[in-house]
Protein backbone atom coordinates (compact mmCIF):
# COMPACT_ATOMS: atom_id res chain seq x y z
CA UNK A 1 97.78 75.40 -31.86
CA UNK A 2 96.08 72.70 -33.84
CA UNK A 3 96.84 73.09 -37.38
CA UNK A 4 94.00 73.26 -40.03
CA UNK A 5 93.42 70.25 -42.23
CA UNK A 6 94.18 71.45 -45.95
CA UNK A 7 90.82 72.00 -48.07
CA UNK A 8 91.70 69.09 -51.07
CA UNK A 9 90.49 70.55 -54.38
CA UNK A 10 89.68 68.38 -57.32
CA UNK A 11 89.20 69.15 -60.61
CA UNK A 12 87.43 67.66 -63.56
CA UNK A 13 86.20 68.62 -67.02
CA UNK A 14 84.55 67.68 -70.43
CA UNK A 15 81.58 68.61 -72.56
CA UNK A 16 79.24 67.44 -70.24
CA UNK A 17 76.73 67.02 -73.62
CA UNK A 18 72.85 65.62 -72.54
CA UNK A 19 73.68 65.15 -68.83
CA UNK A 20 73.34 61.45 -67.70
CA UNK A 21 73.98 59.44 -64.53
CA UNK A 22 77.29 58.73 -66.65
CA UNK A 23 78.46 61.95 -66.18
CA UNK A 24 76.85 62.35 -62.52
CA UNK A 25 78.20 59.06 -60.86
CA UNK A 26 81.91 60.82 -62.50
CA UNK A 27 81.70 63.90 -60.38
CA UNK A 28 80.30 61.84 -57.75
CA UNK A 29 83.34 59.64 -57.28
CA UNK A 30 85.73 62.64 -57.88
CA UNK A 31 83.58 64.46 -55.06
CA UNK A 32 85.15 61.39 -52.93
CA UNK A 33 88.65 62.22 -53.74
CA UNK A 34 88.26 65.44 -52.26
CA UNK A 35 86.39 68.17 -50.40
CA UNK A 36 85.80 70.85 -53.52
CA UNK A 37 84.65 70.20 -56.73
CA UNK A 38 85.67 72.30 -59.72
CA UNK A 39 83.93 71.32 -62.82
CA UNK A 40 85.29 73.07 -66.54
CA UNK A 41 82.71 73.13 -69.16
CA UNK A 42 83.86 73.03 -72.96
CA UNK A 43 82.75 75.76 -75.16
CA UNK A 44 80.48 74.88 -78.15
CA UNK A 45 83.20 76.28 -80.65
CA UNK A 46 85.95 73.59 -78.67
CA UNK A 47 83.52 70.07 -78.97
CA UNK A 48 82.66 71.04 -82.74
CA UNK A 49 86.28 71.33 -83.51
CA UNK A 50 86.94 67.63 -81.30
CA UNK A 51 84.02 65.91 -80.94
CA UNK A 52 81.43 67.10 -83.20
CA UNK A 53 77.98 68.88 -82.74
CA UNK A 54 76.94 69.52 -79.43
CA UNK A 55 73.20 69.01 -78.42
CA UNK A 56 72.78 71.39 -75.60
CA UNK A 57 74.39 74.78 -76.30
CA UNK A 58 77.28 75.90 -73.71
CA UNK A 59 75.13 77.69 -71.50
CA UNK A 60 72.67 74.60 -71.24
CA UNK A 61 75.49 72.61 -70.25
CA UNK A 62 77.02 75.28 -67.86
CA UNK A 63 73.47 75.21 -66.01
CA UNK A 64 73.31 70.94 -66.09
CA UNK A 65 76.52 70.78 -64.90
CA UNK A 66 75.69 73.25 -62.15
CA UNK A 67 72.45 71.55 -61.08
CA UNK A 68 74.81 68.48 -59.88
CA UNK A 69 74.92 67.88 -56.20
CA UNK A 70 78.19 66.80 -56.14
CA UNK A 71 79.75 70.15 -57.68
CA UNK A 72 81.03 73.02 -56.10
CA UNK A 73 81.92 75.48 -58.77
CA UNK A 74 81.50 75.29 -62.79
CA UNK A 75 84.44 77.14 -64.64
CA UNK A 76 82.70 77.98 -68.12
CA UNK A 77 84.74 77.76 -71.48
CA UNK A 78 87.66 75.55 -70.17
CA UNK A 79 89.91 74.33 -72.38
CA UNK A 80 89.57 71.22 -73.86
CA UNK A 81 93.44 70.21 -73.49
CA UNK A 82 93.34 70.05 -69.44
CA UNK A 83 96.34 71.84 -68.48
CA UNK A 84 98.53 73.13 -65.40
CA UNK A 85 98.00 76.48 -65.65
CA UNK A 86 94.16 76.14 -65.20
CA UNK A 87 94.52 73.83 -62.40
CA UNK A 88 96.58 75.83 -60.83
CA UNK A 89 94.58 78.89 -61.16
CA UNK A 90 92.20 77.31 -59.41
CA UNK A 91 94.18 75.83 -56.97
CA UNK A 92 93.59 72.05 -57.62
CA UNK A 93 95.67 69.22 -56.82
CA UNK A 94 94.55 67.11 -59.28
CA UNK A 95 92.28 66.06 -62.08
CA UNK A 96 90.17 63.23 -62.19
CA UNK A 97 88.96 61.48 -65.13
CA UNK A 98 87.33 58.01 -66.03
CA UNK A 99 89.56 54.98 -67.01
CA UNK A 100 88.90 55.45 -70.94
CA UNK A 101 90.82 57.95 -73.14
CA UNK A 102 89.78 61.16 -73.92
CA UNK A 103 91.42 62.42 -77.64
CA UNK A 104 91.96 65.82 -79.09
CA UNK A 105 91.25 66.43 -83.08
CA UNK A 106 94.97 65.61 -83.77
CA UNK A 107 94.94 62.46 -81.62
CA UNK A 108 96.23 63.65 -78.27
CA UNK A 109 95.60 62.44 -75.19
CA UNK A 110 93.40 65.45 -72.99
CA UNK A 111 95.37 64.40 -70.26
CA UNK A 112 98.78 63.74 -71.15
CA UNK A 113 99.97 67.12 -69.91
CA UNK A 114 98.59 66.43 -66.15
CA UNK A 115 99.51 62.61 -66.09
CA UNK A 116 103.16 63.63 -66.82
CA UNK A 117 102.92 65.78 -63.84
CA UNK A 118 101.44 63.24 -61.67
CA UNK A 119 98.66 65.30 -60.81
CA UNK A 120 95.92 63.05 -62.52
CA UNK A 121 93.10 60.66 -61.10
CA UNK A 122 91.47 57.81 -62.95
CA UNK A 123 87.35 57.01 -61.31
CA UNK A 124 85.78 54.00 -62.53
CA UNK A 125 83.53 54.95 -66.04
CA UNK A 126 80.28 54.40 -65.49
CA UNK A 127 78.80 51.07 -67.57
CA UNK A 128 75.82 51.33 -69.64
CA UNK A 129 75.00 54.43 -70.43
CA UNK A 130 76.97 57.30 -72.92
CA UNK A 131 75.69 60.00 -74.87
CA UNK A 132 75.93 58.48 -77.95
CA UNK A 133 73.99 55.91 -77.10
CA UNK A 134 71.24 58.33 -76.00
CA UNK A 135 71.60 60.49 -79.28
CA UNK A 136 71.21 57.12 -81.20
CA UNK A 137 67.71 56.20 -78.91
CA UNK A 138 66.73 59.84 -80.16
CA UNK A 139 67.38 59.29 -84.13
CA UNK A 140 65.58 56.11 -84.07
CA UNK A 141 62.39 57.87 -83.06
CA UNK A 142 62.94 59.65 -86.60
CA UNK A 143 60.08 57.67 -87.99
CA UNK A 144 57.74 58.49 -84.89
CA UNK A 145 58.14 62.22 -85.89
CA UNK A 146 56.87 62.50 -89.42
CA UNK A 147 59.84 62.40 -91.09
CA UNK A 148 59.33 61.51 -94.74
CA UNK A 149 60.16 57.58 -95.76
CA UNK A 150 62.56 59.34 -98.78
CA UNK A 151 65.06 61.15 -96.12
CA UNK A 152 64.83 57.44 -93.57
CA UNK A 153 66.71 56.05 -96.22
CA UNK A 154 70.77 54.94 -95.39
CA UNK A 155 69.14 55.34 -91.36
CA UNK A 156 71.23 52.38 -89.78
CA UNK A 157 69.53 49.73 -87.78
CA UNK A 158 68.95 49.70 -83.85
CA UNK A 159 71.92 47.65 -83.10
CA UNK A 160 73.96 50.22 -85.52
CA UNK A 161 72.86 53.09 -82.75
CA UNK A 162 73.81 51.37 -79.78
CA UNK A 163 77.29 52.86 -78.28
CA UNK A 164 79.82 50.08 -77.94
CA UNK A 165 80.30 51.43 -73.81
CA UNK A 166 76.57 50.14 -73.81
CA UNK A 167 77.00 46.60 -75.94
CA UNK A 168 79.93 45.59 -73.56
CA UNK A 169 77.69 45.36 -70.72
CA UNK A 170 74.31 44.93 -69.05
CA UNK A 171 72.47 47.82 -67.28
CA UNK A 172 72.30 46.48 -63.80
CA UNK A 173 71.64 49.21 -61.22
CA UNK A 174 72.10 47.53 -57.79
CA UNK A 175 70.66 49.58 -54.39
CA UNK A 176 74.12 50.22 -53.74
CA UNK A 177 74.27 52.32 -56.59
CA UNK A 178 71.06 53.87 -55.61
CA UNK A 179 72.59 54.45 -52.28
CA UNK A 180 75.82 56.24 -53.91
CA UNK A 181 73.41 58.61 -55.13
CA UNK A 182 70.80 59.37 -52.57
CA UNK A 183 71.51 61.02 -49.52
CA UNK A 184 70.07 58.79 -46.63
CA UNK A 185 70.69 61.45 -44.04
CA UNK A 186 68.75 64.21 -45.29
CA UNK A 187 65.22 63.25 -44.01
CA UNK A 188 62.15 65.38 -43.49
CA UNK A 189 62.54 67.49 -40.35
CA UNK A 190 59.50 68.83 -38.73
CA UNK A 191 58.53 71.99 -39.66
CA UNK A 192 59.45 71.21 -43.26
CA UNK A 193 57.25 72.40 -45.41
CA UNK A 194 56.93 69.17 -48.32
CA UNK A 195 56.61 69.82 -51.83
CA UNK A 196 56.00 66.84 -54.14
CA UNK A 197 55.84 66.42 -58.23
CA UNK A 198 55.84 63.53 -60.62
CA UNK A 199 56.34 63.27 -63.84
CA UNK A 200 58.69 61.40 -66.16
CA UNK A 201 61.77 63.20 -65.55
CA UNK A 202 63.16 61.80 -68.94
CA UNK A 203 66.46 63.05 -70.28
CA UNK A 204 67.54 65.62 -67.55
CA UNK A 205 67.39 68.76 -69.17
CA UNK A 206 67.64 72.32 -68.64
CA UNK A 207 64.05 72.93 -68.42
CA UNK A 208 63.46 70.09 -65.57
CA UNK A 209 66.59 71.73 -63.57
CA UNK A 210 64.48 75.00 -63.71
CA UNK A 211 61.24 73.30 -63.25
CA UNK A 212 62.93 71.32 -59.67
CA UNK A 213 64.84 74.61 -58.73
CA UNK A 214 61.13 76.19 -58.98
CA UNK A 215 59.54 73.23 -57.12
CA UNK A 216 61.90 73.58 -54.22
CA UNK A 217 61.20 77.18 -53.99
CA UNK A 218 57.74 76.65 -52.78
CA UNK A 219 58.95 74.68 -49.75
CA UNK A 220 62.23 73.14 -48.28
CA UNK A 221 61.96 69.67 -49.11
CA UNK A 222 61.47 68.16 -52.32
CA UNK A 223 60.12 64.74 -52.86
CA UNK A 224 60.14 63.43 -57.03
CA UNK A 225 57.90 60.71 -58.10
CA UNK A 226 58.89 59.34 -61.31
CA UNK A 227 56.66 57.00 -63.23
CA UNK A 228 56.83 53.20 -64.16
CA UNK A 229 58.05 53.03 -68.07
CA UNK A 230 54.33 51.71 -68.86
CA UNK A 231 52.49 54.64 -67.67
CA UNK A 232 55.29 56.94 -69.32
CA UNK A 233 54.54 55.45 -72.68
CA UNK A 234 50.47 55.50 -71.56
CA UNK A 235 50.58 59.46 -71.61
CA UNK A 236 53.06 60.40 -73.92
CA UNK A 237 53.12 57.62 -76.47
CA UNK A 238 54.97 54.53 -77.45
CA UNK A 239 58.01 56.22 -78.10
CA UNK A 240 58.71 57.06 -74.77
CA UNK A 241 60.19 57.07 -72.11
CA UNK A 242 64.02 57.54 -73.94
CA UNK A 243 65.78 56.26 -70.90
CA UNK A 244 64.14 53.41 -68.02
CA UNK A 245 63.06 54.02 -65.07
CA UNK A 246 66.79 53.04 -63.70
CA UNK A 247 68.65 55.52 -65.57
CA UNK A 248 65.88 58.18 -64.50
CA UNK A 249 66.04 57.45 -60.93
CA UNK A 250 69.69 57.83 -60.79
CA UNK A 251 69.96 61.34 -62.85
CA UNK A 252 67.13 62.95 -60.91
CA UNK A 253 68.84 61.87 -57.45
CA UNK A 254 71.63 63.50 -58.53
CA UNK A 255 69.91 66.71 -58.93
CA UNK A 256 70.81 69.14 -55.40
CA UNK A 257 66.98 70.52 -55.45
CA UNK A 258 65.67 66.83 -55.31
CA UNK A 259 65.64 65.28 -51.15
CA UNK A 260 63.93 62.08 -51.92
CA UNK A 261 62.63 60.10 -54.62
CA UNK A 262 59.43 57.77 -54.75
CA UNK A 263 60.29 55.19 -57.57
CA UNK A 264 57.28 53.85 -59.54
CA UNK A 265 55.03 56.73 -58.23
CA UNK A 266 51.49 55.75 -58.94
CA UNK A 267 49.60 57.21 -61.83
CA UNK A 268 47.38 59.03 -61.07
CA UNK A 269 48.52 60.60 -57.76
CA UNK A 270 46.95 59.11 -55.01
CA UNK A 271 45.59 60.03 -51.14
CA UNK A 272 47.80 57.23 -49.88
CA UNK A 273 51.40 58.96 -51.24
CA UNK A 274 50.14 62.18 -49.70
CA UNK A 275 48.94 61.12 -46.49
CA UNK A 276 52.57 59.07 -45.57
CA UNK A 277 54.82 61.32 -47.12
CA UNK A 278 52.58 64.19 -44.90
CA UNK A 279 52.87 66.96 -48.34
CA UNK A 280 51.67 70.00 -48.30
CA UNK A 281 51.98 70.86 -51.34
CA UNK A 282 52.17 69.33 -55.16
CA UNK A 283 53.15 71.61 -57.76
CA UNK A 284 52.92 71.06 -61.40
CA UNK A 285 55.07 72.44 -64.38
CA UNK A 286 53.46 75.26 -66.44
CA UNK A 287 54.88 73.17 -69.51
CA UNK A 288 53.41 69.75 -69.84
CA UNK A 289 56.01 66.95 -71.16
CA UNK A 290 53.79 66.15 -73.95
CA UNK A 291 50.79 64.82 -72.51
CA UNK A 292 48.71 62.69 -74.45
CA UNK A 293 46.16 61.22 -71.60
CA UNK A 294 44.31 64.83 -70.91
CA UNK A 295 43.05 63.36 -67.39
CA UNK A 296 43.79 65.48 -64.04
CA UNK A 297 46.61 62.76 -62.37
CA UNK A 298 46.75 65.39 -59.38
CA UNK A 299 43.00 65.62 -59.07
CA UNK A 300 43.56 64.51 -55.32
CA UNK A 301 45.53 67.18 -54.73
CA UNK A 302 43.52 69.85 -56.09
CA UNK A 303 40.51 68.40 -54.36
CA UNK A 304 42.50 69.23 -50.72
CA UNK A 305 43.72 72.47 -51.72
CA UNK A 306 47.03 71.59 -52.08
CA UNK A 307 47.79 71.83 -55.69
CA UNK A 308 49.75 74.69 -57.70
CA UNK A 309 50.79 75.25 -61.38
CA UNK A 310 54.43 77.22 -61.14
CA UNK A 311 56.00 78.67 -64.36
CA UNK A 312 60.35 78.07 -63.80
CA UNK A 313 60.31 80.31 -66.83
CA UNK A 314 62.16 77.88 -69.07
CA UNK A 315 59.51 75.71 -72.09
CA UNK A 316 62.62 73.49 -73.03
CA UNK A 317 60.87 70.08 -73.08
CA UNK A 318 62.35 66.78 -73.94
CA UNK A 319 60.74 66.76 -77.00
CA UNK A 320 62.29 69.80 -78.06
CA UNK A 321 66.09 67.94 -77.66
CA UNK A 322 64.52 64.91 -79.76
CA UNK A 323 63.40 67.34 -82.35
CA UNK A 324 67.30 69.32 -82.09
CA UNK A 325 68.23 65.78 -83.27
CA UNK A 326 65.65 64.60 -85.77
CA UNK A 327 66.45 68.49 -87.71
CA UNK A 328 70.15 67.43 -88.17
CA UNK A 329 69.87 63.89 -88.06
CA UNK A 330 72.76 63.72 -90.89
CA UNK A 331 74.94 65.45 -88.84
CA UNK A 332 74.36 63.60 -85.79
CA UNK A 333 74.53 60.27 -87.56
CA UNK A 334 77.71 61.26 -88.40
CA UNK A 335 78.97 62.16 -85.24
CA UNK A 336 77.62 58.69 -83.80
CA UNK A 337 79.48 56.95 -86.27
CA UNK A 338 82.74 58.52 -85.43
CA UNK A 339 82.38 58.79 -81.62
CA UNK A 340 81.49 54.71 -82.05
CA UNK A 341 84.97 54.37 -83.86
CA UNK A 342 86.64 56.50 -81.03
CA UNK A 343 84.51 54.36 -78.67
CA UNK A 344 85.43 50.71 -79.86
CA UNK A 345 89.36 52.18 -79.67
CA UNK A 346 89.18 52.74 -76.05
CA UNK A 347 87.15 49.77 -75.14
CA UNK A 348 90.09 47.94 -76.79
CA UNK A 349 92.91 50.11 -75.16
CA UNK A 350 90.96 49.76 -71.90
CA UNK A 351 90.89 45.81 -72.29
CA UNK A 352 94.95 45.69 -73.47
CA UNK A 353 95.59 47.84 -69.89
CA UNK A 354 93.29 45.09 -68.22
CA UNK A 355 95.32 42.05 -69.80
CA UNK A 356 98.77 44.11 -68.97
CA UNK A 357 97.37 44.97 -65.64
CA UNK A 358 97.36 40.82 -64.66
CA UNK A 359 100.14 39.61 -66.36
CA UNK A 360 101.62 42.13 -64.42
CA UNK A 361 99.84 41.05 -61.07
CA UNK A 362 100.88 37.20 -61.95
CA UNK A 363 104.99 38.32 -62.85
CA UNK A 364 104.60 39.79 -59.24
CA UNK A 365 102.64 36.52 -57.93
CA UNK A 366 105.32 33.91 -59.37
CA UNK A 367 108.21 36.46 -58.06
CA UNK A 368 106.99 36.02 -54.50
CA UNK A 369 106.29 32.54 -54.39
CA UNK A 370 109.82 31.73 -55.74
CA UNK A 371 110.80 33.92 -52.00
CA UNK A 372 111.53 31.45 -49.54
CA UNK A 373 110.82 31.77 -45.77
């Protein structure tokens, strides 16, 4: 009798707040580690009391966290301590986490509990992107939104909203990372039936999850065009897009509705994309991402009959988060400053492990060498 290969289950968990490729290529690498991926979600009440304001409410983030390719089930209202008896619950051998620290109100390590049992995982973090750096992009577009020159006053500058995770380094995606993300087997079949959109895709929110869930309804594969950062700010204004094409690509990859994504899609759609990719059919949201240029981009595929408006039933736009943070920019300027504090900490803990990581590498070199043969 051949014996069964044990199922590994992973865990992993946090507040999951404005979804980003951050938080994707995270679940992606702890996908690796494994073969089931159990994701906890904090409640709002639990990342007010430790990390401040959330943007997205809990069920927002229960449904982003969901929409992630690389996750198997969600567990909603986890606790923000990770502990054993959760894990073991749902039977997982151990929880993965990226290699900066994760603090409690009162200073404690989240993770503490499962290092100590040996049952936790350090991934790479991802470089360049956090969410307080995208909450800081949002607050600078204060003055873009009629806010009155009396309340912009005390608004720090643009270097002051940066997060320090995105100062240390360069955004560089590399088509390896592209790769990480995509899913190079899963190709058109024949028979499919092909669906495409395009759009801007900017900030992956719960109203584009709905929107692609809806899109792949209408067929069974899913092609996403997203638009050059030029035409984004031609049809919806200077301010935009929030996050470059780069960033974009990689969160709407990681979306499970999404089979293939055409990168610098033209605007307006043209015959050429739908004659190679052989669609047959492009669907449009009901809600518009705040179109400024009133032209029809899918005229071509209205002309051949192939072109439907579907309503996913959700009118969350992106400009509806910007406007979440331009309301209570006080209290999210706030938050940025503290999370910065928090952030600069770990960047220097995380360089002190780096420094004690090759002295220790070098003890170990010189301790060899002084081996003989």
């Amino acid at each position: 009798m051949v014996n069964e290969k044990k199922q590994v289950r992973v865990w992993c968990d946090g507040c999951y707040d404005i979804m980003h490729f951050g938080h994707a290529n995270q679940l992606r690498q702890a996908k690796a580690m494994g073969d089931y991926l159990i994701v906890g979600v904090h409640t709002d009440e639990e990342v007010r009391l430790n990390k401040g304001p959330p943007v997205l409410t809990e069920q927002e983030r229960y449904k982003m966290v969901r929409s992630v390719k690389w996750v198997d089930e969600v567990v909603e209202g986890s606790p923000y301590v990770t502990d054993l008896e959760t894990m073991d619950k749902y039977q997982a051998e151990f929880c993965v986490h990226g290699d900066d620290i994760t603090l409690s109100a009162d200073g404690t390590d989240t993770y503490q509990i499962v290092k100590d049992a040996g049952r936790y995982k350090e991934c790479k973090r991802t470089q360049g992107v956090s969410t307080t750096d995208l909450v800081g992009r949002m607050l600078l577009m204060t003055r873009a939104n009629n806010v009155s020159q009396s309340s912009d006053q005390g608004l720090p500058s643009q270097e002051e909203f940066v997060s320090p995770y995105t100062k240390a380094c360069n955004l560089l995606q590399t088509n390896n990372k592209i790769l990480q993300f995509s899913s190079p087997s899963n190709e058109a079949k024949p028979g499919d039936k092909i669906v495409y959109t395009a759009g801007a895709f900017d900030l992956m929110h719960p109203g584009l999850v709905d929107f692609l869930e809806a899109a792949k309804k209408e067929g069974s594969y899913l092609i996403v065009g997203l638009y050059e950062d030029s035409a984004v700010s031609q049809y919806k204004g200077s301010q935009y897009p929030i996050q470059i094409l780069q960033e974009r690509v990689l969160s709407v990859l990681a979306n499970r509705n999404v089979d293939e994504v055409l990168i610098g899609a033209p605007y307006p759609l043209t015959e050429e994309v739908l004659d190679h990719f052989n669609v047959d059919l492009v669907v449009q949201g009901k809600v518009l991402e705040g179109h400024k240029d009133h032209s029809d981009h899918f005229a071509v595929a209205r002309k051949r009959g192939i072109f439907k408006v579907i309503d996913s039933g959700n009118p969350l736009k992106t400009e509806d988060l910007v406007m979440r943070i331009i309301r209570n920019r006080k209290m999210f300027m706030d938050r940025n400053k503290k999370k910065q504090i928090k952030e600069l900490n770990n960047i220097a803990r995380m360089e002190e492990k780096e420094e004690e990581k090759k002295k220790e590498e070098e003890r170990a070199g010189s301790s060899s060498s002084g081996v003989s043969a």
